[in-house]
C-alpha atoms as a PDB file:
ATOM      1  CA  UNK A   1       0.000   0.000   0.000  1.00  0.00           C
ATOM      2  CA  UNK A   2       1.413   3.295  -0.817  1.00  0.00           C
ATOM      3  CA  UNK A   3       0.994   6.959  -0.248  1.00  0.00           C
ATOM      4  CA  UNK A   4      -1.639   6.870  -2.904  1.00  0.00           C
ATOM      5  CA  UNK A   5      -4.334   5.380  -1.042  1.00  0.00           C
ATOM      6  CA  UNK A   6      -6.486   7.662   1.648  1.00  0.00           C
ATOM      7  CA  UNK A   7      -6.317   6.999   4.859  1.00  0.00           C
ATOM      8  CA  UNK A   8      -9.975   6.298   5.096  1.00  0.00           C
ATOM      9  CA  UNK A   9      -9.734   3.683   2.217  1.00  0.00           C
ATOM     10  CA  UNK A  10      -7.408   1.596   4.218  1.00  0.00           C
ATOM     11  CA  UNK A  11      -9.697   1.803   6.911  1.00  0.00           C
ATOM     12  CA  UNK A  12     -12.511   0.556   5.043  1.00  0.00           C
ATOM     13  CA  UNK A  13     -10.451  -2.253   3.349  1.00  0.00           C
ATOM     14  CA  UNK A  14      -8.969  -3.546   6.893  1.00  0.00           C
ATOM     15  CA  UNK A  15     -12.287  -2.965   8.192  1.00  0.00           C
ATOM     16  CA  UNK A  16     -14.022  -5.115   4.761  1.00  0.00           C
ATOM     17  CA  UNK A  17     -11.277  -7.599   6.234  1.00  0.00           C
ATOM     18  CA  UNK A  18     -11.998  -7.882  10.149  1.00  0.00           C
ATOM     19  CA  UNK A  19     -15.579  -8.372   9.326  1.00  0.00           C
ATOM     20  CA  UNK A  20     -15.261 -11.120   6.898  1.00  0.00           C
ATOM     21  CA  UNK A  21     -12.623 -13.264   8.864  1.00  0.00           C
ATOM     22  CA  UNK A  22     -15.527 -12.814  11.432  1.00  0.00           C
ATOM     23  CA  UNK A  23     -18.374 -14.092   9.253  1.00  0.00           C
ATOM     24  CA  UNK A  24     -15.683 -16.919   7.952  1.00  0.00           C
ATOM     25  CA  UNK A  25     -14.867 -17.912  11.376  1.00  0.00           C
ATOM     26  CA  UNK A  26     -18.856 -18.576  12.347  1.00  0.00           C
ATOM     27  CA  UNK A  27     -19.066 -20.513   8.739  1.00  0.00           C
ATOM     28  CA  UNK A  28     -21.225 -17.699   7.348  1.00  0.00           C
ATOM     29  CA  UNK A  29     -19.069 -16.701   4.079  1.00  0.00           C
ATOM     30  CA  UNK A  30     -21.065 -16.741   1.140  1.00  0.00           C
ATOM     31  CA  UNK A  31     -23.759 -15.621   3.130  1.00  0.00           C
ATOM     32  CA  UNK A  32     -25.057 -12.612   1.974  1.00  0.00           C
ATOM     33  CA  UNK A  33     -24.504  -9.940   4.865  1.00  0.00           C
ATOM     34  CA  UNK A  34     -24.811  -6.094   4.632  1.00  0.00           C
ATOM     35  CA  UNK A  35     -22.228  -3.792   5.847  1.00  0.00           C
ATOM     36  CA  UNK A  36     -24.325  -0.810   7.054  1.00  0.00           C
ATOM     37  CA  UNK A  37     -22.457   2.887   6.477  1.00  0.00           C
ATOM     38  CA  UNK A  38     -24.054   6.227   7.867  1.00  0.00           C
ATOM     39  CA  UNK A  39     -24.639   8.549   5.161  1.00  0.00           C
ATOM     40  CA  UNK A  40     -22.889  11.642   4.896  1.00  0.00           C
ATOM     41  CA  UNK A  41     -23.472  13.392   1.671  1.00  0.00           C
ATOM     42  CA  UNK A  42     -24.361  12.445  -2.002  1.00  0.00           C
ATOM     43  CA  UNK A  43     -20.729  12.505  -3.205  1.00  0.00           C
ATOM     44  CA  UNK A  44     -18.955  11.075  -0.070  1.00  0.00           C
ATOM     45  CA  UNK A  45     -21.544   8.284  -0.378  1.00  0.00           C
ATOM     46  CA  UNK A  46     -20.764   7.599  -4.179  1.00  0.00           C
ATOM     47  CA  UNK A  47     -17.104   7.077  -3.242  1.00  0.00           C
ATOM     48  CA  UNK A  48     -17.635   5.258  -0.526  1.00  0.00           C
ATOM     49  CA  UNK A  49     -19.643   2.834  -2.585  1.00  0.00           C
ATOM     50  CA  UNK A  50     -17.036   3.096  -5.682  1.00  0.00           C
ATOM     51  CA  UNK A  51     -14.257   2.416  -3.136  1.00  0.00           C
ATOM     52  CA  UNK A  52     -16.208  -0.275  -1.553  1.00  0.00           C
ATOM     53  CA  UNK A  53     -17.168  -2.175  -4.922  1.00  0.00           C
ATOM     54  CA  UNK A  54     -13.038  -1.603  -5.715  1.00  0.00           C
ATOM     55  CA  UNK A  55     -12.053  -3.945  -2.803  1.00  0.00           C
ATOM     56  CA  UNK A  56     -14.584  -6.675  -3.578  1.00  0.00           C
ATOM     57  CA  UNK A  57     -13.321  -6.693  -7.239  1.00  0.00           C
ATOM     58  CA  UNK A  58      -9.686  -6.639  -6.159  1.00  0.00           C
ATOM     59  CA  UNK A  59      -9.910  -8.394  -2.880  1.00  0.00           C
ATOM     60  CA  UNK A  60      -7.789 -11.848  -3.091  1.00  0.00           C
ATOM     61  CA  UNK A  61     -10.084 -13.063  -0.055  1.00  0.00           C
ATOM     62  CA  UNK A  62     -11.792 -15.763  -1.255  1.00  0.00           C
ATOM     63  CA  UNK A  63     -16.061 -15.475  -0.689  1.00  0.00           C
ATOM     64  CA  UNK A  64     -15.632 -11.960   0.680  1.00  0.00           C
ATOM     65  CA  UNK A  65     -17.321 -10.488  -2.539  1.00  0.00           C
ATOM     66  CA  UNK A  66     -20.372 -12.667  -2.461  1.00  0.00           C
ATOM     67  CA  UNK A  67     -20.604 -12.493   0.937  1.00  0.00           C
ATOM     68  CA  UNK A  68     -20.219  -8.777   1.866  1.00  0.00           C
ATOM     69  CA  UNK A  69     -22.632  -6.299   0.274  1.00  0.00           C
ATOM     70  CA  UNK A  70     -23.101  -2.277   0.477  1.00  0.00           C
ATOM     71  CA  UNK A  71     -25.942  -0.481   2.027  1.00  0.00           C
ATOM     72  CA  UNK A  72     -26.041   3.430   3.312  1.00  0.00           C
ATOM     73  CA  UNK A  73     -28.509   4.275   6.215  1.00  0.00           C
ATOM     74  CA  UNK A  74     -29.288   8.404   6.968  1.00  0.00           C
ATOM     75  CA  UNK A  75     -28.226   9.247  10.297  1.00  0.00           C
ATOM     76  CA  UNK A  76     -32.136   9.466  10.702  1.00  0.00           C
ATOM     77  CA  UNK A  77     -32.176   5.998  11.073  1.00  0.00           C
ATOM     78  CA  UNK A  78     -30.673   5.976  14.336  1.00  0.00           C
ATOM     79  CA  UNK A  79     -29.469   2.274  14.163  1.00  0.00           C
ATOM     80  CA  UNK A  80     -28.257   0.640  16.974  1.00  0.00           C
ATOM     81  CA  UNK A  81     -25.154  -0.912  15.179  1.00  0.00           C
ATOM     82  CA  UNK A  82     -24.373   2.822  13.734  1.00  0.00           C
ATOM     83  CA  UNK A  83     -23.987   3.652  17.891  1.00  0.00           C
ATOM     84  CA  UNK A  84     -22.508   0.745  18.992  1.00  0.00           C
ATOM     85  CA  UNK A  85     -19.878   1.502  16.028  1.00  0.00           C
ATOM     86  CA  UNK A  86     -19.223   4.930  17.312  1.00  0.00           C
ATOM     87  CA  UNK A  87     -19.054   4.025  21.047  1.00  0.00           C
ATOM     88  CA  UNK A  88     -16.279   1.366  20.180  1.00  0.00           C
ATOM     89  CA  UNK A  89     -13.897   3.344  18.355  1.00  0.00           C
ATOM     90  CA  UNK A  90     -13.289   6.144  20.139  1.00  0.00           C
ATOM     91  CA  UNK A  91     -11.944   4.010  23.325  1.00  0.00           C
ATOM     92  CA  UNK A  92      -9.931   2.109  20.579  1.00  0.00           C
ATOM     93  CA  UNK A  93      -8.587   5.707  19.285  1.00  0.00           C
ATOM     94  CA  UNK A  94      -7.685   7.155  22.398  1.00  0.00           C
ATOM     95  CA  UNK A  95      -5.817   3.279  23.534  1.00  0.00           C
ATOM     96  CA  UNK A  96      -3.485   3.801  20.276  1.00  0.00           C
ATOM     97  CA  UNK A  97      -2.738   7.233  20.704  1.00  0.00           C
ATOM     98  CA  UNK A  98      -2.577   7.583  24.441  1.00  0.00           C
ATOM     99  CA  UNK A  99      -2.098   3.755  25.734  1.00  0.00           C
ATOM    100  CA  UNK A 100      -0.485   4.697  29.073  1.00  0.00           C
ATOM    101  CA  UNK A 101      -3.431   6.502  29.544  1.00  0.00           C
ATOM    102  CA  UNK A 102      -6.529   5.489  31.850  1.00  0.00           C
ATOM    103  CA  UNK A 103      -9.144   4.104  29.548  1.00  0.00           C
ATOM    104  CA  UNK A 104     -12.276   1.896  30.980  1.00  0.00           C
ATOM    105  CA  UNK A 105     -13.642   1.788  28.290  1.00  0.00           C
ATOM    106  CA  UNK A 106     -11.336   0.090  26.811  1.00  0.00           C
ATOM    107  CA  UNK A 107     -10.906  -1.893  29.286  1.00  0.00           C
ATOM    108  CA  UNK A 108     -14.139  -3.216  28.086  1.00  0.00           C
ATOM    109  CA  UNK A 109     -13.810  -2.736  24.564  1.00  0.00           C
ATOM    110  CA  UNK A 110     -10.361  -5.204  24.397  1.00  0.00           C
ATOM    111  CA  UNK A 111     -12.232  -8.131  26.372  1.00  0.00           C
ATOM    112  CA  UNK A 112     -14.278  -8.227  23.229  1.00  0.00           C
ATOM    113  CA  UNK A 113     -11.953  -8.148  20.662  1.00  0.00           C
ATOM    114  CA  UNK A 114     -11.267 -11.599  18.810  1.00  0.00           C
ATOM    115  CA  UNK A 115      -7.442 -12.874  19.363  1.00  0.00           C
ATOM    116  CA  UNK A 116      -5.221 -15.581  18.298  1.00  0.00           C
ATOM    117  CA  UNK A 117      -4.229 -18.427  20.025  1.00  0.00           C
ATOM    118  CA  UNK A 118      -1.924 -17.049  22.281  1.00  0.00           C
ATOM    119  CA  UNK A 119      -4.211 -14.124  23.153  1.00  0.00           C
ATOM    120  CA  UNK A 120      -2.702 -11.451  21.045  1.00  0.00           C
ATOM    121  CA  UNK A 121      -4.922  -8.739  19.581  1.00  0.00           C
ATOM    122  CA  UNK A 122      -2.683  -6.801  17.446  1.00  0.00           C
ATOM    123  CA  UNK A 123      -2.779  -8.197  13.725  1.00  0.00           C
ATOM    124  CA  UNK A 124      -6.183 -10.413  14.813  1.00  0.00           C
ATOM    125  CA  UNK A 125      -8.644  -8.756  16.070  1.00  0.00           C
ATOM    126  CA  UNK A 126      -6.950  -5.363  15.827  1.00  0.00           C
ATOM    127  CA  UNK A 127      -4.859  -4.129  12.969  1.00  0.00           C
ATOM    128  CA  UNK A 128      -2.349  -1.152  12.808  1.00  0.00           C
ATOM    129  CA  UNK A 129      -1.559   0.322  10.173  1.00  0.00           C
ATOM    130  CA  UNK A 130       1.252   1.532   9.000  1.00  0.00           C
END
């Protein structure tokens, strides 16, 4: 990945990623399953759906584009997935930023994230990038 790429693309394709190891780990692949993204303007939603149909036609997972599909909700909506969405990534910010800092939430927050064998969450249930 270069300097080419936004930053927000790489979230979305590491995000596309977490989510379908997920789905592949409960043997749901190939089951169709909507990722749900809050609306936020005409054009930002375009790209968003442009970059979004880009990863599934480039992705080298294999199922991820038959399982994963697009779908934009107005912040009208209100969806409970939408707020559980916000309320976990700013405790997840704030850990990577400031980790020596005090941070229940968290504290919370990591007890849920999926890890590998050994118990690591870096690179499994969390990625870092660069």
């Amino acid at each position: 990945m270069g300097n080419d790429i936004s930053p927000y693309d790489v979230a979305l394709m590491f995000g596309l990623e977490r989510v379908f190891l997920q789905l592949q780990s409960r043997g749901q692949a190939g089951r169709r399953t909507f990722v749900i993204f809050e609306s936020r303007g005409k054009s930002e939603d375009s790209a968003l759906k442009a970059e979004f149909e880009r990863i599934m036609a480039t992705t080298r997972m294999r199922g991820m584009p038959q399982t994963l599909e697009f779908m934009i909700a107005s912040k009208q909506v209100n969806s409970p997935g939408l707020q559980l969405a916000d309320m976990v990534a700013r405790p997840i910010g704030v850990h990577l930023i400031r980790p020596q800092q005090t941070n229940r939430a968290w504290d919370v927050v990591c007890r849920k994230i999926a890890r590998s064998k050994t118990g690591e969450v870096l690179g499994y249930g969390l990625k870092v990038y660069p």
